[in-house]
C-alpha atoms as a PDB file:
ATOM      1  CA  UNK A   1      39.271 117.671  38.472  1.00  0.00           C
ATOM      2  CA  UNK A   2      35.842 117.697  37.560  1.00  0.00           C
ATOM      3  CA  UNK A   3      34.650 120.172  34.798  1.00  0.00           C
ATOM      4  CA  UNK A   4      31.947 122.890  35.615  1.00  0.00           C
ATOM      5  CA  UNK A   5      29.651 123.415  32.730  1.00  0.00           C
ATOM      6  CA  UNK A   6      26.919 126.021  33.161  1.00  0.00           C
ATOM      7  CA  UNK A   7      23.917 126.250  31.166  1.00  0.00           C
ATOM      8  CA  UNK A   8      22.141 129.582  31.758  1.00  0.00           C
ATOM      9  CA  UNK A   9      18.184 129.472  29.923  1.00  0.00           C
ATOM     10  CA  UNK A  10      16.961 132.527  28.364  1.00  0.00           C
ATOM     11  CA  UNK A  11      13.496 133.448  26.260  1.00  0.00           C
ATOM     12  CA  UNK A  12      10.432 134.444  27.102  1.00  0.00           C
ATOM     13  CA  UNK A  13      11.333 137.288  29.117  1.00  0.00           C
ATOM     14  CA  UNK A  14      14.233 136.132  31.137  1.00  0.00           C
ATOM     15  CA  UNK A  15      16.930 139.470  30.982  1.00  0.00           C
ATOM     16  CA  UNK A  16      19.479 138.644  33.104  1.00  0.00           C
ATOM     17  CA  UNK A  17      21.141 136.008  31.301  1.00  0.00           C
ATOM     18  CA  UNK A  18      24.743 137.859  30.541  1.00  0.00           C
ATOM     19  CA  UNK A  19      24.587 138.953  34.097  1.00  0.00           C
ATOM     20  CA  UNK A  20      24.492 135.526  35.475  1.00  0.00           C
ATOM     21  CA  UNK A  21      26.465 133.901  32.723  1.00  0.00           C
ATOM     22  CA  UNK A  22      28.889 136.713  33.529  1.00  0.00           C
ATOM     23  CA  UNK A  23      29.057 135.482  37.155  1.00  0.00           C
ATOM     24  CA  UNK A  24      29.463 132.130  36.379  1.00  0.00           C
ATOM     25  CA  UNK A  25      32.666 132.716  34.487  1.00  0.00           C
ATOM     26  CA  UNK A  26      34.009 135.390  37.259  1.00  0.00           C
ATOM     27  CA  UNK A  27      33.484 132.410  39.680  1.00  0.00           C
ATOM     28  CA  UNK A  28      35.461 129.897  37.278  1.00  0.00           C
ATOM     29  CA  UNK A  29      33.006 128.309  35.194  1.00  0.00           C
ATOM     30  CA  UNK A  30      34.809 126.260  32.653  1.00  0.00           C
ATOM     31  CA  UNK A  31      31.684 125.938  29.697  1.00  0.00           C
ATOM     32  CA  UNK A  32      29.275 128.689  30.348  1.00  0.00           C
ATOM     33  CA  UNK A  33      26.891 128.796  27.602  1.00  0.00           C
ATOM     34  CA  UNK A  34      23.125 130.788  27.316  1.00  0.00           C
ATOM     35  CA  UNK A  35      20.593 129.069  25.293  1.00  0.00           C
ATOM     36  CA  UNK A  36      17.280 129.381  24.572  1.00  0.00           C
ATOM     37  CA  UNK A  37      14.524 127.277  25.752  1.00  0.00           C
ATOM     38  CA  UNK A  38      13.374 126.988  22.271  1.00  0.00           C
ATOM     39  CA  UNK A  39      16.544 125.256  21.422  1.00  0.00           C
ATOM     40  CA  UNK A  40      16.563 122.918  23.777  1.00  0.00           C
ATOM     41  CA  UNK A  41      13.168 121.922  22.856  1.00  0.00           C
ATOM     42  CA  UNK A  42      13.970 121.667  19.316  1.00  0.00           C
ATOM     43  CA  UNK A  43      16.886 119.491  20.918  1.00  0.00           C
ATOM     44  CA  UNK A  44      19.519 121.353  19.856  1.00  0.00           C
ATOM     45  CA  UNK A  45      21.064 121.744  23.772  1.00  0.00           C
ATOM     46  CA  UNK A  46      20.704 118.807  26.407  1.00  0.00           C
ATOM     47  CA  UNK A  47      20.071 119.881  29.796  1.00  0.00           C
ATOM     48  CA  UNK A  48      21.693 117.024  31.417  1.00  0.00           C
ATOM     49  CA  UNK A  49      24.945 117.867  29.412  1.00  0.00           C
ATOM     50  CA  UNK A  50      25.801 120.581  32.103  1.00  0.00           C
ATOM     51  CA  UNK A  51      26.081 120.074  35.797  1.00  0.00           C
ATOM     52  CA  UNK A  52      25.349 123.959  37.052  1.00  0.00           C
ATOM     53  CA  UNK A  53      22.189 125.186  35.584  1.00  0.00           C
ATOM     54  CA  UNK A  54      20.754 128.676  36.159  1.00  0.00           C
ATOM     55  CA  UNK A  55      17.329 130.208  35.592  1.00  0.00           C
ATOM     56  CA  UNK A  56      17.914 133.717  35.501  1.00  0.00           C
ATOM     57  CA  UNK A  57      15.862 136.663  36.568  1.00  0.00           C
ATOM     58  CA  UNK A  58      12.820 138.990  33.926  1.00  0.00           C
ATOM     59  CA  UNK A  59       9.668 138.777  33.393  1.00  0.00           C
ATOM     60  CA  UNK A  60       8.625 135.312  32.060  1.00  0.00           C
ATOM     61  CA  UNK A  61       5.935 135.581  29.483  1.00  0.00           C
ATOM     62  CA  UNK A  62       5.481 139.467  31.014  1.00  0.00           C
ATOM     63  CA  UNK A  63       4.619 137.958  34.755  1.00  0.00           C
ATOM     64  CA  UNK A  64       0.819 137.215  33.056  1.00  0.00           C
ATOM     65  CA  UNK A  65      -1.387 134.768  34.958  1.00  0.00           C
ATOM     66  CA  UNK A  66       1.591 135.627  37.802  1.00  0.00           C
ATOM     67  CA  UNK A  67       5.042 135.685  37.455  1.00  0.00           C
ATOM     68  CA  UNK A  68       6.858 132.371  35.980  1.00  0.00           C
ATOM     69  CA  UNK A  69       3.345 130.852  36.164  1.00  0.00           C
ATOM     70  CA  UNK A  70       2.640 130.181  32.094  1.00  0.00           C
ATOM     71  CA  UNK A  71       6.423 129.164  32.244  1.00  0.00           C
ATOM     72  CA  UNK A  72       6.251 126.578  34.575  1.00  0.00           C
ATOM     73  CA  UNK A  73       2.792 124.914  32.714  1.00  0.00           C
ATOM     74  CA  UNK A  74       5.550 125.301  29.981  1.00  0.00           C
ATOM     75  CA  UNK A  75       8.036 123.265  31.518  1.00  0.00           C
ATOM     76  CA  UNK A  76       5.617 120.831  32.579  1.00  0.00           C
ATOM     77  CA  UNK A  77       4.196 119.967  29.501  1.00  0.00           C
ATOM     78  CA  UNK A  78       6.933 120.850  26.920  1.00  0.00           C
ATOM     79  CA  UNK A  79       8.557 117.560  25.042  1.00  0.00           C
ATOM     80  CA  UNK A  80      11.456 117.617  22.785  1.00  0.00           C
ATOM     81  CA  UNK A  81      11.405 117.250  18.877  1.00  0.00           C
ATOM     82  CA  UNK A  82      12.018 113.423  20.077  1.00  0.00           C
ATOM     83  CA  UNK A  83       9.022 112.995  21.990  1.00  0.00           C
ATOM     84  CA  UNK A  84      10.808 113.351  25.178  1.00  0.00           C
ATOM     85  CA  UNK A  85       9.036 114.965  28.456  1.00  0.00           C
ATOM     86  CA  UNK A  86      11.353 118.284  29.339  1.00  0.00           C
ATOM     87  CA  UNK A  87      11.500 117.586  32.868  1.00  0.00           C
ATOM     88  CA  UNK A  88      12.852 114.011  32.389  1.00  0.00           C
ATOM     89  CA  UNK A  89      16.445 115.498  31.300  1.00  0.00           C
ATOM     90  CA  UNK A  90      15.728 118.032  34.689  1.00  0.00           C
ATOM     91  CA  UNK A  91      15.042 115.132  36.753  1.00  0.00           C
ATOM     92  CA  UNK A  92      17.708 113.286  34.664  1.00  0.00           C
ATOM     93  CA  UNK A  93      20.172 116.894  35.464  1.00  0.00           C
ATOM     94  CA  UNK A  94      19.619 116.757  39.106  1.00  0.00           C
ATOM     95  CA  UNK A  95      19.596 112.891  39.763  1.00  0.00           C
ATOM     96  CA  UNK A  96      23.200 113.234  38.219  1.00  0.00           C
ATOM     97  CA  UNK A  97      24.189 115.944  40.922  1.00  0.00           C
ATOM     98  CA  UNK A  98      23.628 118.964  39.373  1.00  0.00           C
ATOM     99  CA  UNK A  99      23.250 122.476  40.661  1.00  0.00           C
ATOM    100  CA  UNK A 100      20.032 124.303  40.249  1.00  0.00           C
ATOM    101  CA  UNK A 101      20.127 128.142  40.761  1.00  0.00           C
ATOM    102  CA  UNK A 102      16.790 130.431  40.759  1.00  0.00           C
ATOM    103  CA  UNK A 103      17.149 133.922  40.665  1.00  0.00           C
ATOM    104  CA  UNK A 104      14.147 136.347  40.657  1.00  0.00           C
ATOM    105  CA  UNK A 105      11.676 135.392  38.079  1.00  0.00           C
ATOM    106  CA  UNK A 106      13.997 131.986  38.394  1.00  0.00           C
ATOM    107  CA  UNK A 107      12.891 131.187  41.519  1.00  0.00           C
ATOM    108  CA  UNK A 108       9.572 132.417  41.241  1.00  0.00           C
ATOM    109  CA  UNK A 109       9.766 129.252  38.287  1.00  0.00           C
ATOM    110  CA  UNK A 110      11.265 126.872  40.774  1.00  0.00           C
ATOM    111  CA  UNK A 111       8.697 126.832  43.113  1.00  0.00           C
ATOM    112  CA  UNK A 112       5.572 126.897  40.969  1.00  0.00           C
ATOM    113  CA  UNK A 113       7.454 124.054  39.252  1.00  0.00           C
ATOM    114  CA  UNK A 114       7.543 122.516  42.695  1.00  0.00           C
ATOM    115  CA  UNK A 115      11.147 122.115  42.737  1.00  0.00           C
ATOM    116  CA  UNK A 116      11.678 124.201  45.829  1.00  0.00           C
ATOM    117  CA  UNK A 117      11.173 123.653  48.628  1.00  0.00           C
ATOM    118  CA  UNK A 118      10.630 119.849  47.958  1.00  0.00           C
ATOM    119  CA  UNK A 119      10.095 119.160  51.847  1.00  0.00           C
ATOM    120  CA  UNK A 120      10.084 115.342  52.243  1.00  0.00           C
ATOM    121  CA  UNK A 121      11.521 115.343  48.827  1.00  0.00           C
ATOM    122  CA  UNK A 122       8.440 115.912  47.312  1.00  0.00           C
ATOM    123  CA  UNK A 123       9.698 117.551  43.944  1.00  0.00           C
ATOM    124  CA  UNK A 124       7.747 118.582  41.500  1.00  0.00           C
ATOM    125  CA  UNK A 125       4.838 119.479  43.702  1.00  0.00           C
ATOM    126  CA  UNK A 126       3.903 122.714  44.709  1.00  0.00           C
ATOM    127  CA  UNK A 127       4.037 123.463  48.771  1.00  0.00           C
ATOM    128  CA  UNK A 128       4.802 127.389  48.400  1.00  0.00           C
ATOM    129  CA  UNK A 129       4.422 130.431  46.219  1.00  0.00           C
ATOM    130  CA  UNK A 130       5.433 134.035  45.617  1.00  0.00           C
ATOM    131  CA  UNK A 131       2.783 136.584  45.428  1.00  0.00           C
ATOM    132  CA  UNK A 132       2.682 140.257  45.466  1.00  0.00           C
ATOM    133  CA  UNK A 133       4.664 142.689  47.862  1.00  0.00           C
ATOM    134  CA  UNK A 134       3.008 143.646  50.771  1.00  0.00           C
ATOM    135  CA  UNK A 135       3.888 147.458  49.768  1.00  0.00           C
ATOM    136  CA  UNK A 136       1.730 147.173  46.338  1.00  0.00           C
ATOM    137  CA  UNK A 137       4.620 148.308  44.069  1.00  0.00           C
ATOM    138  CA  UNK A 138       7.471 146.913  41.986  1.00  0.00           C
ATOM    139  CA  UNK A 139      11.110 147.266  44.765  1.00  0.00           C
ATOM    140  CA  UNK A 140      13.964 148.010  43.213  1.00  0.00           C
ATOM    141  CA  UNK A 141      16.454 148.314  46.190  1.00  0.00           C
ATOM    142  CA  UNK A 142      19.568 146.983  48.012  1.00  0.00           C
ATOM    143  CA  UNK A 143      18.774 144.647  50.692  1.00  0.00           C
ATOM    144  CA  UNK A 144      20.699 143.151  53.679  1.00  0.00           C
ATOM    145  CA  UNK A 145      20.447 138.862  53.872  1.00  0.00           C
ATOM    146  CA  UNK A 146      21.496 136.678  56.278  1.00  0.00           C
ATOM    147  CA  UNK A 147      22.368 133.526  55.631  1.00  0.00           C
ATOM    148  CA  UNK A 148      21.296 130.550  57.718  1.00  0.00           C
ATOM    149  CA  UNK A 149      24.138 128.326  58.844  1.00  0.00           C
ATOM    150  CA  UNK A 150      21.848 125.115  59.858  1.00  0.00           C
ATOM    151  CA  UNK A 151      21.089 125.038  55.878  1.00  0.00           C
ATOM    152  CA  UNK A 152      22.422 122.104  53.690  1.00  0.00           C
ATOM    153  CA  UNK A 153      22.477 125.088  50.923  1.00  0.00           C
ATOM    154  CA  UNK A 154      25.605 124.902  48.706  1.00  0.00           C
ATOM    155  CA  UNK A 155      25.580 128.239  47.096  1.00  0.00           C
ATOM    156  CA  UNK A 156      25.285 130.386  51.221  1.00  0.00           C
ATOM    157  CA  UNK A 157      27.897 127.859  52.551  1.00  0.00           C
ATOM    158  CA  UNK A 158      30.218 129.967  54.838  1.00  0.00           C
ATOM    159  CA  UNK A 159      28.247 133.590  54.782  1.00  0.00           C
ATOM    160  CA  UNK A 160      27.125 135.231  56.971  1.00  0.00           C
ATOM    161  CA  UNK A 161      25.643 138.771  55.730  1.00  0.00           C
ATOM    162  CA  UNK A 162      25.528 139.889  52.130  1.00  0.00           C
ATOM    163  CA  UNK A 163      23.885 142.580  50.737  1.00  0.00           C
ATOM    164  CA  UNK A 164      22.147 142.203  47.378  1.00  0.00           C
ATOM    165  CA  UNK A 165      19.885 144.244  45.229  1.00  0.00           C
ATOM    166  CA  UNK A 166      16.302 143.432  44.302  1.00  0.00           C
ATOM    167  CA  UNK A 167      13.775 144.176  41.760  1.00  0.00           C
ATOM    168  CA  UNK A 168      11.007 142.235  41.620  1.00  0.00           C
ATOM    169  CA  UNK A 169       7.138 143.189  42.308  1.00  0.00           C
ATOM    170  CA  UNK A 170       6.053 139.686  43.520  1.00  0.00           C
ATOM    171  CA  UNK A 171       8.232 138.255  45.886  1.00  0.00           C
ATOM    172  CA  UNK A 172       6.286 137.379  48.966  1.00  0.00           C
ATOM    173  CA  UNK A 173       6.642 133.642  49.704  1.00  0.00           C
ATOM    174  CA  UNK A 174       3.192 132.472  50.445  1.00  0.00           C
ATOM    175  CA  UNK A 175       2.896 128.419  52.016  1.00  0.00           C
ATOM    176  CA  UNK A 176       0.118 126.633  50.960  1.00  0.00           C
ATOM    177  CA  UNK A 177      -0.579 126.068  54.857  1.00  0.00           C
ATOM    178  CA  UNK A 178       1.133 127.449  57.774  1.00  0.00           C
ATOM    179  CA  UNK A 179       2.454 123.874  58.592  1.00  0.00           C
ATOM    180  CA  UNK A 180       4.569 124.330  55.556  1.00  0.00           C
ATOM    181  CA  UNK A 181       5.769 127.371  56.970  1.00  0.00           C
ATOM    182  CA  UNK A 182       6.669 125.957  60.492  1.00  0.00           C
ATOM    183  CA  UNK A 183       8.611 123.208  58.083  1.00  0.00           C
ATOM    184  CA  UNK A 184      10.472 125.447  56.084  1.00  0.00           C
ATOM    185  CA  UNK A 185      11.920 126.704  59.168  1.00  0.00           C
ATOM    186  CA  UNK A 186      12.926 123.678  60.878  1.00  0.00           C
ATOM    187  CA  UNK A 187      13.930 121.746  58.122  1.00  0.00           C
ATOM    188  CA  UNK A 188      16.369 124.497  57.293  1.00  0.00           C
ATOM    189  CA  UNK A 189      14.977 125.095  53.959  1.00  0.00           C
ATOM    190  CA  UNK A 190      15.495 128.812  54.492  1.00  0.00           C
ATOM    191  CA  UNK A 191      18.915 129.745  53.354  1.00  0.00           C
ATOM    192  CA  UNK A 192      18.848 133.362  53.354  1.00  0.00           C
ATOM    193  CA  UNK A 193      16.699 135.829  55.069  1.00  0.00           C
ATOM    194  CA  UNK A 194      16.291 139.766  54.869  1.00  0.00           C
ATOM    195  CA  UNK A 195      18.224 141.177  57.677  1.00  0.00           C
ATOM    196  CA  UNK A 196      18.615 144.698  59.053  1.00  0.00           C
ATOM    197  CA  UNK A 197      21.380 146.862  57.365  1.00  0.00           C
ATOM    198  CA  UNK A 198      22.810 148.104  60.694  1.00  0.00           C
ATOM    199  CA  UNK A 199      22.537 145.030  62.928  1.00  0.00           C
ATOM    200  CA  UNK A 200      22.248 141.877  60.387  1.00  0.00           C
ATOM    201  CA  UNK A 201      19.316 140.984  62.793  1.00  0.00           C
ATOM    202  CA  UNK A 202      16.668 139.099  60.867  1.00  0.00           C
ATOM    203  CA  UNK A 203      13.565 141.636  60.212  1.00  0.00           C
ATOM    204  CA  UNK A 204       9.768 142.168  59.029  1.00  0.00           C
ATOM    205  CA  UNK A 205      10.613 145.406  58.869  1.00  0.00           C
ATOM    206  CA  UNK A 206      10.151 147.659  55.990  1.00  0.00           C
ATOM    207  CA  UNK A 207      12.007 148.281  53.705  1.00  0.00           C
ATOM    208  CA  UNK A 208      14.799 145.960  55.297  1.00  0.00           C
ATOM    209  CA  UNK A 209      12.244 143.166  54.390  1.00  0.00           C
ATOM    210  CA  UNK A 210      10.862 144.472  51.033  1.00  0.00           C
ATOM    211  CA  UNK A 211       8.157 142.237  50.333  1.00  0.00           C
ATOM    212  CA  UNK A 212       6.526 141.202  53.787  1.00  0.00           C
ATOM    213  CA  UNK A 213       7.727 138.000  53.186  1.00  0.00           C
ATOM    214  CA  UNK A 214       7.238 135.750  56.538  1.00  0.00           C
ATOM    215  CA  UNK A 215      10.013 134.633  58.417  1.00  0.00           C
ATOM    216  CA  UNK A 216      11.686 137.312  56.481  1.00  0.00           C
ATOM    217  CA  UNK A 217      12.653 134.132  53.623  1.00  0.00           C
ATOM    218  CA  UNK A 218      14.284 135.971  50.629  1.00  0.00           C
ATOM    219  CA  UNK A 219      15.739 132.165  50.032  1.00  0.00           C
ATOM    220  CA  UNK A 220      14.889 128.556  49.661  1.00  0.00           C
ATOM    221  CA  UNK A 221      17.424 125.379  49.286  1.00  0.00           C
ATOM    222  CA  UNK A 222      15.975 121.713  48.921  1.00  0.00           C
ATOM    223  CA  UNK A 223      16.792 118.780  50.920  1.00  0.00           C
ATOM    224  CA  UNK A 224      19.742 117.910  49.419  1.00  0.00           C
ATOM    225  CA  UNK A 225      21.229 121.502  49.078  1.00  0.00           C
ATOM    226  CA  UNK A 226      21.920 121.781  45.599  1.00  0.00           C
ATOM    227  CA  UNK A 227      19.017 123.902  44.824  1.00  0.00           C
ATOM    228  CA  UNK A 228      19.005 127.558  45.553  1.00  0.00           C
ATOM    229  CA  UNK A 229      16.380 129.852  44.452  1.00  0.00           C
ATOM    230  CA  UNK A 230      16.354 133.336  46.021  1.00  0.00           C
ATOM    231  CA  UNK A 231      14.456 137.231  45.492  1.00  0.00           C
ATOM    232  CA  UNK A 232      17.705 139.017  45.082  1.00  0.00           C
ATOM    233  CA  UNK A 233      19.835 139.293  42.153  1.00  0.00           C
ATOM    234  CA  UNK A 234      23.812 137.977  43.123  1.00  0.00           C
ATOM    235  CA  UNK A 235      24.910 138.516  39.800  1.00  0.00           C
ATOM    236  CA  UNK A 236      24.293 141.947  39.933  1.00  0.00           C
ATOM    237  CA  UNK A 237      26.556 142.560  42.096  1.00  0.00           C
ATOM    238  CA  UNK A 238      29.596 141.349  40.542  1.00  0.00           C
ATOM    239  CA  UNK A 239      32.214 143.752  41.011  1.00  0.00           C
ATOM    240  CA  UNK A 240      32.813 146.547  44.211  1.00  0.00           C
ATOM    241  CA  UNK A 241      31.741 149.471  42.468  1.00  0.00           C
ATOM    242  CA  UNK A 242      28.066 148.199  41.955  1.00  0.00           C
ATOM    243  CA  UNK A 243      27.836 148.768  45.951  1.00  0.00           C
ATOM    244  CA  UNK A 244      25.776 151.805  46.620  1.00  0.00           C
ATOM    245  CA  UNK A 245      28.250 152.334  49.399  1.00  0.00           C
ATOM    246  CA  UNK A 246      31.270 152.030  47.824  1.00  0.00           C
ATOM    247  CA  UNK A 247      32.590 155.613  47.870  1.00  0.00           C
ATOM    248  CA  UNK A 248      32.020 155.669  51.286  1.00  0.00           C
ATOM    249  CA  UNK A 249      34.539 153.089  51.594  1.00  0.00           C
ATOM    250  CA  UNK A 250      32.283 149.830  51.851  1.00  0.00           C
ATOM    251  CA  UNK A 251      33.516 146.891  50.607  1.00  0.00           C
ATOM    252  CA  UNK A 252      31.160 143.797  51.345  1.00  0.00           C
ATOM    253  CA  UNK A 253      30.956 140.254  50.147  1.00  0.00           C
ATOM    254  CA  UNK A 254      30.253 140.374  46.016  1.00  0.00           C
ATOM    255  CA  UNK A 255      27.395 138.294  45.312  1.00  0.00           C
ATOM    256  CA  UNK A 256      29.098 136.238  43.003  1.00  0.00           C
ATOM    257  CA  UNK A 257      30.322 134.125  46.379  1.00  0.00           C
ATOM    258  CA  UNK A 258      27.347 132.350  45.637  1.00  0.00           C
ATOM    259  CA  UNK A 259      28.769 131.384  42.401  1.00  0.00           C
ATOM    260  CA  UNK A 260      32.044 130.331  43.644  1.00  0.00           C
ATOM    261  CA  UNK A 261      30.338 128.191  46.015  1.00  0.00           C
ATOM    262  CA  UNK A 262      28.500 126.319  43.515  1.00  0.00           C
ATOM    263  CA  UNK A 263      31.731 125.901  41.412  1.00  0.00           C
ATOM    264  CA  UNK A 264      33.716 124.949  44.351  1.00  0.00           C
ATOM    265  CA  UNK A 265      31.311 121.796  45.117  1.00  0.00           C
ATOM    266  CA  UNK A 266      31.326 120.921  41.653  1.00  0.00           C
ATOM    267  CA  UNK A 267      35.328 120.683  41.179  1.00  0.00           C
ATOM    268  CA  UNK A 268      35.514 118.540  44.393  1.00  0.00           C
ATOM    269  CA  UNK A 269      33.251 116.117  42.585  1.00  0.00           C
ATOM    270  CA  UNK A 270      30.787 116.446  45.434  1.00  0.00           C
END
């Protein structure tokens, strides 16, 4: 049985790596191990040593310039102590089958690296964004998704609803024209969506949607599935209690499904 080994990247201003790393070993994670991007520029970690790899959520370089964007001219630029481009162990990572999770500020990175959505499997060129919320301020509230059963995604395979926090001030998915839009949607890019609380009926609605976002998108997948980059934060809700609900008896799907998902596929050597 195949091993999963999970490389979570922190610095900068990431500050969720324990959460997610966390995650990863509640959903069975054999090697779960957080490392700085630093090191693995100094080549000290390989990328394409680990076959689940997680950008968690913060505030890249303090969101300056717009959130993850000085981290993604990072990425794209940035060559180990060997001379070697960064994003040739990614592409090297991914072309191998690896699993690629954004959360947050992580998938804020993903798509301004141009890794998501990747429609015609364009990678690594940028069709969509994530700008500010339409409400002006910085949401830090528990949302309702729904996830889209025509997506190839991995992680949302067989949910339905979920409910997830977020916190995040610029999380408004912006195509760079409205055909990309109409694409997203037909492709079945969009894996999750914000959906109302009481009816799990996709909504614009406010707060239910907390960002404006169109098509309600809180989540993108690629082509191939096996990238997942989403608003909300699963790994914060790890265990029942974290539920602002749960004295009132409400006991919904954890968000670390997501993670059991992705180890799942990996062990069957998908």
């Amino acid at each position: 049985m195949p091993q999963v080994r999970t490389l979570v990247i922190t610095g900068f201003g990431s500050n969720c790596e324990v959460e997610s790393a966390h995650a990863a070993r509640m959903a069975g994670s054999d090697v779960t191990d957080i490392v700085f991007f630093s090191d693995i520029v100094a080549g000290r970690t390989r990328i394409d040593a680990y076959n689940f790899l997680i950008f968690p959520g913060g505030f890249l370089d303090g969101d300056d310039l717009g959130a993850a964007q000085a981290a993604a001219v990072r990425w794209k630029h940035a060559q180990t102590a060997a001379g070697e481009p960064l994003l040739d162990q990614l592409r090297a990572f991914f072309d191998a089958g690896g699993l690629i999770l954004g959360i947050c500020n992580g998938f804020q990175l993903l798509v301004k690296l141009g890794l998501l959505p990747a429609l015609g499997g364009a990678y690594f060129a940028r069709q969509v964004s994530l700008a500010n919320n339409d409400s002006a301020r910085f949401e830090d509230r528990w949302v309702t998704l729904r996830a889209n059963p025509q997506s190839p995604c991995v992680f949302t395979k067989g949910l339905s609803v979920i409910d997830l926090p977020v916190r995040h001030g610029e999380g408004k998915l912006v195509p760079m024209e409205p055909a990309v839009l109409d694409e997203l949607m037909a492709s079945g890019a969009v894996a999750l969506q914000y959906a109302d609380p009481a009816t799990g009926a996709v909504t614009m609605d406010y707060p239910a949607n907390p960002n404006g976002s169109p098509q309600a998108i809180a989540g993108l997948t690629d082509p191939t599935g096996r990238i997942l980059g989403l608003m909300p934060h699963p790994e914060a809700f790890n265990h029942p209690t974290n539920h602002p609900d749960y004295t009132r008896g409400a006991r919904p799907t954890l968000g670390t499904a997501l993670f059991e998902n992705a180890v799942a596929y990996l062990r069957a050597g998908a």
